[in-house]
PDB file of N, CA and C in Angstrom:
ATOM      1  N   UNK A   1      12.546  -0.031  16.129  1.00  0.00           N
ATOM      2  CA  UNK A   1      11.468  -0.738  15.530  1.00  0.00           C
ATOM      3  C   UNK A   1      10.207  -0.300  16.265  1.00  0.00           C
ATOM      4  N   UNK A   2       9.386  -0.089  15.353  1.00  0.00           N
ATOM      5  CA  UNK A   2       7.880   0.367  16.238  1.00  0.00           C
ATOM      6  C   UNK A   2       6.874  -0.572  15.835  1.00  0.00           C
ATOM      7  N   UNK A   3       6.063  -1.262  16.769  1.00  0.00           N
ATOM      8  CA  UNK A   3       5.092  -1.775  16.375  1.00  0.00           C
ATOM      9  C   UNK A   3       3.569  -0.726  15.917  1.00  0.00           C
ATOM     10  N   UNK A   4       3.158  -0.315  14.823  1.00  0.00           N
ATOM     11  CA  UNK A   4       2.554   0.416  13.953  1.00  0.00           C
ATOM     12  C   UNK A   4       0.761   0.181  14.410  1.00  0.00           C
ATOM     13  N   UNK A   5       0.708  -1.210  14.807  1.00  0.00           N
ATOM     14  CA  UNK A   5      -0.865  -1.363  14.466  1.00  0.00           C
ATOM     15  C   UNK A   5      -0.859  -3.003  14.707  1.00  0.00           C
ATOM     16  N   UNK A   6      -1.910  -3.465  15.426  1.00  0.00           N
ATOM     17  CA  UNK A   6      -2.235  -4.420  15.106  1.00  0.00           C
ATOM     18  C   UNK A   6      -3.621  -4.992  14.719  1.00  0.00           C
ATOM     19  N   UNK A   7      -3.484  -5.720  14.098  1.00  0.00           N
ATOM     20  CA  UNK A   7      -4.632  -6.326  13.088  1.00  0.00           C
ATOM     21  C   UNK A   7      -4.416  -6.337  11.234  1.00  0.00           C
ATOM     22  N   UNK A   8      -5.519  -7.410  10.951  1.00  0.00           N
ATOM     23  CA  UNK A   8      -5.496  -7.543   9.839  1.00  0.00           C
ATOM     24  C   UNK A   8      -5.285  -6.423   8.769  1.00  0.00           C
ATOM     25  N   UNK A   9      -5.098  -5.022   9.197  1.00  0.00           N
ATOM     26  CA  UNK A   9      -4.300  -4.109   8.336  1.00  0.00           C
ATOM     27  C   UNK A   9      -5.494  -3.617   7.517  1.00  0.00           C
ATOM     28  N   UNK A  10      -6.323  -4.205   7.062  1.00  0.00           N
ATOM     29  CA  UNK A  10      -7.695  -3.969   6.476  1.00  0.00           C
ATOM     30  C   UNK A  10      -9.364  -3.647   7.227  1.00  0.00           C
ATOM     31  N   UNK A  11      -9.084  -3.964   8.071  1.00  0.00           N
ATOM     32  CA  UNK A  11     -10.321  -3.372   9.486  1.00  0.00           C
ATOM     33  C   UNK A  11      -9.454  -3.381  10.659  1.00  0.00           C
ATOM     34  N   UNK A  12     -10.526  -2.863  11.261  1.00  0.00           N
ATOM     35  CA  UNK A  12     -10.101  -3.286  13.153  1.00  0.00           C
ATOM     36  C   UNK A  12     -10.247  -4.623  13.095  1.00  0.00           C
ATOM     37  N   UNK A  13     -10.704  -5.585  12.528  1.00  0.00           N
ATOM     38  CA  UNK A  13     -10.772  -6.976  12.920  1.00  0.00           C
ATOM     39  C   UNK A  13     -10.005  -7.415  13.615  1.00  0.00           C
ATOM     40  N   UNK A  14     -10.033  -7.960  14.847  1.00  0.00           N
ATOM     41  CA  UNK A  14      -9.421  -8.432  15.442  1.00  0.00           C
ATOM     42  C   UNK A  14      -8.744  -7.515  16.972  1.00  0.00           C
ATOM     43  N   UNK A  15      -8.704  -6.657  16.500  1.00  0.00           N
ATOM     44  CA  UNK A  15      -7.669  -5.259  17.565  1.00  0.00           C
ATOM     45  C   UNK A  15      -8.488  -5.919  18.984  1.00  0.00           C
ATOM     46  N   UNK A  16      -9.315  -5.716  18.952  1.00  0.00           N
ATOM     47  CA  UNK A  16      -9.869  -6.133  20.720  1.00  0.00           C
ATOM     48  C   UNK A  16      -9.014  -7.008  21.209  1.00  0.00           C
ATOM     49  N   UNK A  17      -8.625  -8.175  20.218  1.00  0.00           N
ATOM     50  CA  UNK A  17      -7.531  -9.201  21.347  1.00  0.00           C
ATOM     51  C   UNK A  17      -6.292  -9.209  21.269  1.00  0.00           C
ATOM     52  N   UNK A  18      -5.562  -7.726  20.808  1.00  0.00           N
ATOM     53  CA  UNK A  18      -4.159  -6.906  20.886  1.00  0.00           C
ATOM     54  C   UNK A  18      -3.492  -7.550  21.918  1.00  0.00           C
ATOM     55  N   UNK A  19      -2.437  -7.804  21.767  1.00  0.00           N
ATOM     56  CA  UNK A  19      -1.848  -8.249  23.424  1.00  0.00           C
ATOM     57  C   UNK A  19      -1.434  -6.807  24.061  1.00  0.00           C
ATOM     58  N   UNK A  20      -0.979  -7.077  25.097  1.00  0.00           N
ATOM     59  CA  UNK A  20      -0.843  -6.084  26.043  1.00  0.00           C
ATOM     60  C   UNK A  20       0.932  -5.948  25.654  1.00  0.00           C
ATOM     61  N   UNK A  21       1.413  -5.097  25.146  1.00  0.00           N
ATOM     62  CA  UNK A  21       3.419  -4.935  25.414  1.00  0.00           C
ATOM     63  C   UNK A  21       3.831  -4.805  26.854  1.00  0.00           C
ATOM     64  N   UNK A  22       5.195  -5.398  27.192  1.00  0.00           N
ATOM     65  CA  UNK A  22       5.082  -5.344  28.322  1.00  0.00           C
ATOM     66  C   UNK A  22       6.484  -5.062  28.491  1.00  0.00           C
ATOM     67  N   UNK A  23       7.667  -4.740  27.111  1.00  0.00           N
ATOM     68  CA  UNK A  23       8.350  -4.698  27.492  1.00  0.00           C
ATOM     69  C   UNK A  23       9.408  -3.939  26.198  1.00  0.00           C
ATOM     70  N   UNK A  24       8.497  -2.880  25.972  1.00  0.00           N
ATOM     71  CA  UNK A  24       8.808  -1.512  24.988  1.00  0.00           C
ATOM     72  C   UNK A  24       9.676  -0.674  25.961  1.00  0.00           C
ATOM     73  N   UNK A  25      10.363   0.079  24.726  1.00  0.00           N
ATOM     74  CA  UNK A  25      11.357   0.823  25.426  1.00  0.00           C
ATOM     75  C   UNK A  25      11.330   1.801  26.366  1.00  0.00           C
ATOM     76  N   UNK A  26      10.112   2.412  25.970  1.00  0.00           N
ATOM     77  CA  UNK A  26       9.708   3.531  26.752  1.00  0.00           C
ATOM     78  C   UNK A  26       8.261   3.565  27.270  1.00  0.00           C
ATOM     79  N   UNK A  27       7.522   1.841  27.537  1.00  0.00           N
ATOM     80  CA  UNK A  27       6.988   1.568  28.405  1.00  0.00           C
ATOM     81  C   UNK A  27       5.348   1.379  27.728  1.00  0.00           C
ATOM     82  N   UNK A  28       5.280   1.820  26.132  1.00  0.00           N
ATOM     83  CA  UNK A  28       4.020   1.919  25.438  1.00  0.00           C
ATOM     84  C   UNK A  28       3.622   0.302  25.514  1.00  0.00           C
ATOM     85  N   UNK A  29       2.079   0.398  25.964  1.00  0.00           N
ATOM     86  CA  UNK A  29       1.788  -0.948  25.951  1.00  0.00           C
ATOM     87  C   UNK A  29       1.034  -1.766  24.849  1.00  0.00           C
ATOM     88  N   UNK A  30       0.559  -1.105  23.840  1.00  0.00           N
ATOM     89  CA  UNK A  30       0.705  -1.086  22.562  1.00  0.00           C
ATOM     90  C   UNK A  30       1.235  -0.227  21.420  1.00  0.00           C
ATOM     91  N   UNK A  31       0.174  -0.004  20.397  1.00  0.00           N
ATOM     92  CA  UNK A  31       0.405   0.371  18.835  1.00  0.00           C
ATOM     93  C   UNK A  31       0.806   1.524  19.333  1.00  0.00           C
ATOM     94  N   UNK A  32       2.651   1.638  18.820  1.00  0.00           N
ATOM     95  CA  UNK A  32       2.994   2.695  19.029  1.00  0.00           C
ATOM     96  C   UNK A  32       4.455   2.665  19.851  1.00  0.00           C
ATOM     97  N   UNK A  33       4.342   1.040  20.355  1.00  0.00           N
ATOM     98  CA  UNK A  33       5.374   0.711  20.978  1.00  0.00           C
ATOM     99  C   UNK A  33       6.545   0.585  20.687  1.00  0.00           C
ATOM    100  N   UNK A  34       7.926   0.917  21.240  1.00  0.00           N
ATOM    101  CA  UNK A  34       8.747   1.279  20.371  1.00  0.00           C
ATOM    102  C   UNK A  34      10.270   0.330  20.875  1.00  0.00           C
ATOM    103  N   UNK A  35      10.786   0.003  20.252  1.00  0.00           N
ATOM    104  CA  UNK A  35      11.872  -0.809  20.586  1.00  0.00           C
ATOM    105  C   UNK A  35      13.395  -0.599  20.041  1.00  0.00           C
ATOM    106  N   UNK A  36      14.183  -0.198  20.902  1.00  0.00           N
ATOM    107  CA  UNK A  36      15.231   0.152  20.608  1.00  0.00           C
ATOM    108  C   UNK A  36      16.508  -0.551  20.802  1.00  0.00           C
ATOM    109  N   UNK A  37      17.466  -0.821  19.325  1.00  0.00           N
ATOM    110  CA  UNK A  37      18.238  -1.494  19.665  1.00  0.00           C
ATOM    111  C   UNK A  37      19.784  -0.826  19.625  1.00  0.00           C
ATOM    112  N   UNK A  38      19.823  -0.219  19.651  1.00  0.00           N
ATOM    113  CA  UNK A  38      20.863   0.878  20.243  1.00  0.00           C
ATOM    114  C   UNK A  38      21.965  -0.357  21.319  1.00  0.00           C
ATOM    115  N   UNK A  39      21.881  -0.844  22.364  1.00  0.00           N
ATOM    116  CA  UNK A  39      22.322  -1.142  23.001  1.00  0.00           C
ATOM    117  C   UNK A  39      23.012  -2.629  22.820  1.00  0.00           C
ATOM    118  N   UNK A  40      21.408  -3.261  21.710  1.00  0.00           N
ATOM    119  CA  UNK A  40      21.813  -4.461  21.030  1.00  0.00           C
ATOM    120  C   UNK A  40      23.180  -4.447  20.181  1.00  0.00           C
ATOM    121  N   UNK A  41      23.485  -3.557  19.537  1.00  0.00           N
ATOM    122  CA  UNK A  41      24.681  -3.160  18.467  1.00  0.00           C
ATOM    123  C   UNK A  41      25.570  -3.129  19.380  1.00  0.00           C
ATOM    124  N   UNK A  42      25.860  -3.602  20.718  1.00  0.00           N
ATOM    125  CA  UNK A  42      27.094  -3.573  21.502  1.00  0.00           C
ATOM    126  C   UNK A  42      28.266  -2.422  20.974  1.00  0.00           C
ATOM    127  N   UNK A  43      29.396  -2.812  20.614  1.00  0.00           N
ATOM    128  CA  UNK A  43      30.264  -1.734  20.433  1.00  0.00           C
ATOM    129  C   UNK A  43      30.402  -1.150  18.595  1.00  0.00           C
ATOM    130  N   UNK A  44      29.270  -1.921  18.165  1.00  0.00           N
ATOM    131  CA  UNK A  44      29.434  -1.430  16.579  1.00  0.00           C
ATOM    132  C   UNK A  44      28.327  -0.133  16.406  1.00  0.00           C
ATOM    133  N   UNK A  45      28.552   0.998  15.530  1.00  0.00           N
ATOM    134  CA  UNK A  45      27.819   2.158  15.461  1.00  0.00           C
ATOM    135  C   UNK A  45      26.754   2.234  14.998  1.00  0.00           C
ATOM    136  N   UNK A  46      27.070   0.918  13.947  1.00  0.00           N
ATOM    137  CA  UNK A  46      25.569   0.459  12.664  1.00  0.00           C
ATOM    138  C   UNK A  46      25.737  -1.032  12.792  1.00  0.00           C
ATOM    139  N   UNK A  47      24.535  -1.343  11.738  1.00  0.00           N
ATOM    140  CA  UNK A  47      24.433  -2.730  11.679  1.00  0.00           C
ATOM    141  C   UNK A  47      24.778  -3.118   9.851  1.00  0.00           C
ATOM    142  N   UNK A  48      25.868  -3.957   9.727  1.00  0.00           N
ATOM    143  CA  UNK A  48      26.184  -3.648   8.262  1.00  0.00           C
ATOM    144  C   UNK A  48      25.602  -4.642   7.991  1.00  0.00           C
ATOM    145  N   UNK A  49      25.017  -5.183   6.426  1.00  0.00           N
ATOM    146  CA  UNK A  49      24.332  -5.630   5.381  1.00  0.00           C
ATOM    147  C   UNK A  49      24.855  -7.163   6.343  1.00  0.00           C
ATOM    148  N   UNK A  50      24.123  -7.775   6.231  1.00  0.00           N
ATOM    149  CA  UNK A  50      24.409  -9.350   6.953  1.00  0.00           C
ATOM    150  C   UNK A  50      24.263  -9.662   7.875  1.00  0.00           C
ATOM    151  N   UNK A  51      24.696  -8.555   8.662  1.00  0.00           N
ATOM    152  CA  UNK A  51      25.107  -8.486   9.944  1.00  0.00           C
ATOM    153  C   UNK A  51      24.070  -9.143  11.089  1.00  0.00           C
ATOM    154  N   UNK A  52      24.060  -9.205  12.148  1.00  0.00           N
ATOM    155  CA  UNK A  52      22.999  -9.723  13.232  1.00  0.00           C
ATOM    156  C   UNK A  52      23.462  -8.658  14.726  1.00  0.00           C
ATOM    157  N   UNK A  53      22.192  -8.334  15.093  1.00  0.00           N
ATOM    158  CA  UNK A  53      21.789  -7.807  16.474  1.00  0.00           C
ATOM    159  C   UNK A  53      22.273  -8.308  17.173  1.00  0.00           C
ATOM    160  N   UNK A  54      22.658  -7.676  18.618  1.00  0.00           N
ATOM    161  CA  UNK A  54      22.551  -8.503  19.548  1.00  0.00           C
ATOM    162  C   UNK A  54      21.071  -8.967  20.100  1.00  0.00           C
ATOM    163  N   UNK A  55      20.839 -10.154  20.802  1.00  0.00           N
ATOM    164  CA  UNK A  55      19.364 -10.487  21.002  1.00  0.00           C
ATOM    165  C   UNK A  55      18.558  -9.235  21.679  1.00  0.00           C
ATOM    166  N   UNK A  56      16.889  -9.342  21.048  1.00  0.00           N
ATOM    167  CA  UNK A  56      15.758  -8.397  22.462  1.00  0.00           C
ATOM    168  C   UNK A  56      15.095  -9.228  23.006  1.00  0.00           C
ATOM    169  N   UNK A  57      14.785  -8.759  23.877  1.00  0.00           N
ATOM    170  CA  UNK A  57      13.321 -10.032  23.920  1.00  0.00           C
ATOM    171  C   UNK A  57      12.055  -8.477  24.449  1.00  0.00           C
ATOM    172  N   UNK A  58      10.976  -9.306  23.644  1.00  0.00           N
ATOM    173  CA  UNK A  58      10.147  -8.947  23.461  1.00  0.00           C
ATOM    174  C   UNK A  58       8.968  -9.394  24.473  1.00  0.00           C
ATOM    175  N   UNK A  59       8.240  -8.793  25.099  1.00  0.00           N
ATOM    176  CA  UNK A  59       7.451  -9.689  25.878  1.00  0.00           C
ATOM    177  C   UNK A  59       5.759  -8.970  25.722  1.00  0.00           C
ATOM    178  N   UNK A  60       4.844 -10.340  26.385  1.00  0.00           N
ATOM    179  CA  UNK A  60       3.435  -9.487  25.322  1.00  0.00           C
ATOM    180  C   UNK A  60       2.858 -10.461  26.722  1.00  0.00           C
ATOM    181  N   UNK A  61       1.926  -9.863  26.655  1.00  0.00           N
ATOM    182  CA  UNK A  61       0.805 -10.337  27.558  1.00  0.00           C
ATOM    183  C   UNK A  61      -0.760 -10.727  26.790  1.00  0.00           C
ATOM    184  N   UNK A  62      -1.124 -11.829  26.573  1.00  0.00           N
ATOM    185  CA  UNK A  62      -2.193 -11.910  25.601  1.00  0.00           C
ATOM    186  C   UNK A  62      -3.312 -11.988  26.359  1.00  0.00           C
ATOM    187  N   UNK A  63      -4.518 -11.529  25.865  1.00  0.00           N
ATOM    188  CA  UNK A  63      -5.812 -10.700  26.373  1.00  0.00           C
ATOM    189  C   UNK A  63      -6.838 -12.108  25.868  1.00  0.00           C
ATOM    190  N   UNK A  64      -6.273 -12.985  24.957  1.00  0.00           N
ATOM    191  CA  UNK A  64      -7.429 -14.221  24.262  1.00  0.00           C
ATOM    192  C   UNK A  64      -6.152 -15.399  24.209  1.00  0.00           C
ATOM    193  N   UNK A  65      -7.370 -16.244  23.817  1.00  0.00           N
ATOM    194  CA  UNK A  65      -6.429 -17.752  23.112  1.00  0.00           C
ATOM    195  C   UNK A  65      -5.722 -17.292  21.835  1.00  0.00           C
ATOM    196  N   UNK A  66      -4.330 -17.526  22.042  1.00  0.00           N
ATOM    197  CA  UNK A  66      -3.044 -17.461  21.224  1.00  0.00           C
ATOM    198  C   UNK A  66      -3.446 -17.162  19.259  1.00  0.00           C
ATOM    199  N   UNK A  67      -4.889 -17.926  19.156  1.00  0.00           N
ATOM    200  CA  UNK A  67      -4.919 -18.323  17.907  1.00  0.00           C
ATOM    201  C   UNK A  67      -5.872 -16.789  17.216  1.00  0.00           C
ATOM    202  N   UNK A  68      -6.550 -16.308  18.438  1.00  0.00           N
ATOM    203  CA  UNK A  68      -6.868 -15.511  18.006  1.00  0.00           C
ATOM    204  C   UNK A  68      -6.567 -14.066  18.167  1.00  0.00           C
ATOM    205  N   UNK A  69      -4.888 -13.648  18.472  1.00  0.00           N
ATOM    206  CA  UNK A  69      -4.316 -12.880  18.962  1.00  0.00           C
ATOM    207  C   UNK A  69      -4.056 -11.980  17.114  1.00  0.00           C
ATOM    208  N   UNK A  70      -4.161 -10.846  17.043  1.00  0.00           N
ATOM    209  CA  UNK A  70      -4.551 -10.199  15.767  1.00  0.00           C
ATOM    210  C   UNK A  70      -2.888 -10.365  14.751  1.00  0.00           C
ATOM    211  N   UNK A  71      -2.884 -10.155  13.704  1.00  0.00           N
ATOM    212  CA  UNK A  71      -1.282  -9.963  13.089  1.00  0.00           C
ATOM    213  C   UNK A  71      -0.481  -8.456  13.836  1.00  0.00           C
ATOM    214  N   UNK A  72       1.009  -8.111  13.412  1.00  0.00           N
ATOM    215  CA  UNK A  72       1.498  -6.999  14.246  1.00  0.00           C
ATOM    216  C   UNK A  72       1.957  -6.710  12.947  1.00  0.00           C
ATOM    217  N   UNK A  73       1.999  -5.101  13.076  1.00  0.00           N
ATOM    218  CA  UNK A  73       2.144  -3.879  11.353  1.00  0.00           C
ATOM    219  C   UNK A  73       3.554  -3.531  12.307  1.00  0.00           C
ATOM    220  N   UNK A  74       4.592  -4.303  11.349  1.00  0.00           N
ATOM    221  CA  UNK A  74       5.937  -3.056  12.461  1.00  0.00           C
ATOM    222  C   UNK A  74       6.480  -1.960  11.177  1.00  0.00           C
ATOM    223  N   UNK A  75       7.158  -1.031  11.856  1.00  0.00           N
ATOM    224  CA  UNK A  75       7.773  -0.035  11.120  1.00  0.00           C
ATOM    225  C   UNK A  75       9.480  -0.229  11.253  1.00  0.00           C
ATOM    226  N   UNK A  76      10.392  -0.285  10.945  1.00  0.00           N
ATOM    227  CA  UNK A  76      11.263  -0.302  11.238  1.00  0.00           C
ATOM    228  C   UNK A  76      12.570   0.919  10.330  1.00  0.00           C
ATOM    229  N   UNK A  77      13.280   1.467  11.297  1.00  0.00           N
ATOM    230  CA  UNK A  77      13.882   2.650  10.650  1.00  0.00           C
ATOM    231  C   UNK A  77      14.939   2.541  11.250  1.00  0.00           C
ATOM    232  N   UNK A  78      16.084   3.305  10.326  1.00  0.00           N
ATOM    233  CA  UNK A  78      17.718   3.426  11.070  1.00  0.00           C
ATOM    234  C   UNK A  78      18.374   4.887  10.868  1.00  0.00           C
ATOM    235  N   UNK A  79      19.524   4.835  11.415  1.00  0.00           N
ATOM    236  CA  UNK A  79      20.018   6.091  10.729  1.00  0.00           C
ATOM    237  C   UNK A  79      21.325   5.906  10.125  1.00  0.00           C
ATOM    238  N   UNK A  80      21.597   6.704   9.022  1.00  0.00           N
ATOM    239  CA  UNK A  80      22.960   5.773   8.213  1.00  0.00           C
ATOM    240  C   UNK A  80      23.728   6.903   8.979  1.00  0.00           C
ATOM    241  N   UNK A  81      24.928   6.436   8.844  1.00  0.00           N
ATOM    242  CA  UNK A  81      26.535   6.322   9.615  1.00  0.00           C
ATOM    243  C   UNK A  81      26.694   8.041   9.144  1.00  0.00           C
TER     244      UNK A  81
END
């Protein structure tokens, strides 16, 4: 899963109070950040139709008050079996 962008998707509005990532896979601290659940899928190869992850946790460091923290654009992609 990659987080793509944040903000209202229609301007920068908002991007200045991006939170900070703090706990991407490969250390990106924003747009661009990437999260891998590879490890979540414990001993299964894929994740079949229904199915559930094992948990991530996600962690963010916010730069403003909560309310004005921007929306998050994710991308999310797999690879079939």
């Amino acid at each position: 899963m990659e987080i793509r962008e944040f903000g209202s998707g229609a301007a920068d509005e908002g991007v200045e109070f991006a939170p900070v990532v703090l706990s991407a896979s490969k250390g990106e601290p924003g747009a661009g950040a990437t999260f891998v659940y590879d490890a979540a899928l414990g001993t299964a190869v894929v994740l079949e139709p229904g199915r559930v992850s094992g948990a991530m946790l996600w962690k963010f460091r916010l730069r403003a008050d909560p309310r004005e923290t921007p929306g998050m654009h994710l991308f999310i992609s797999g690879k079939r079996p």
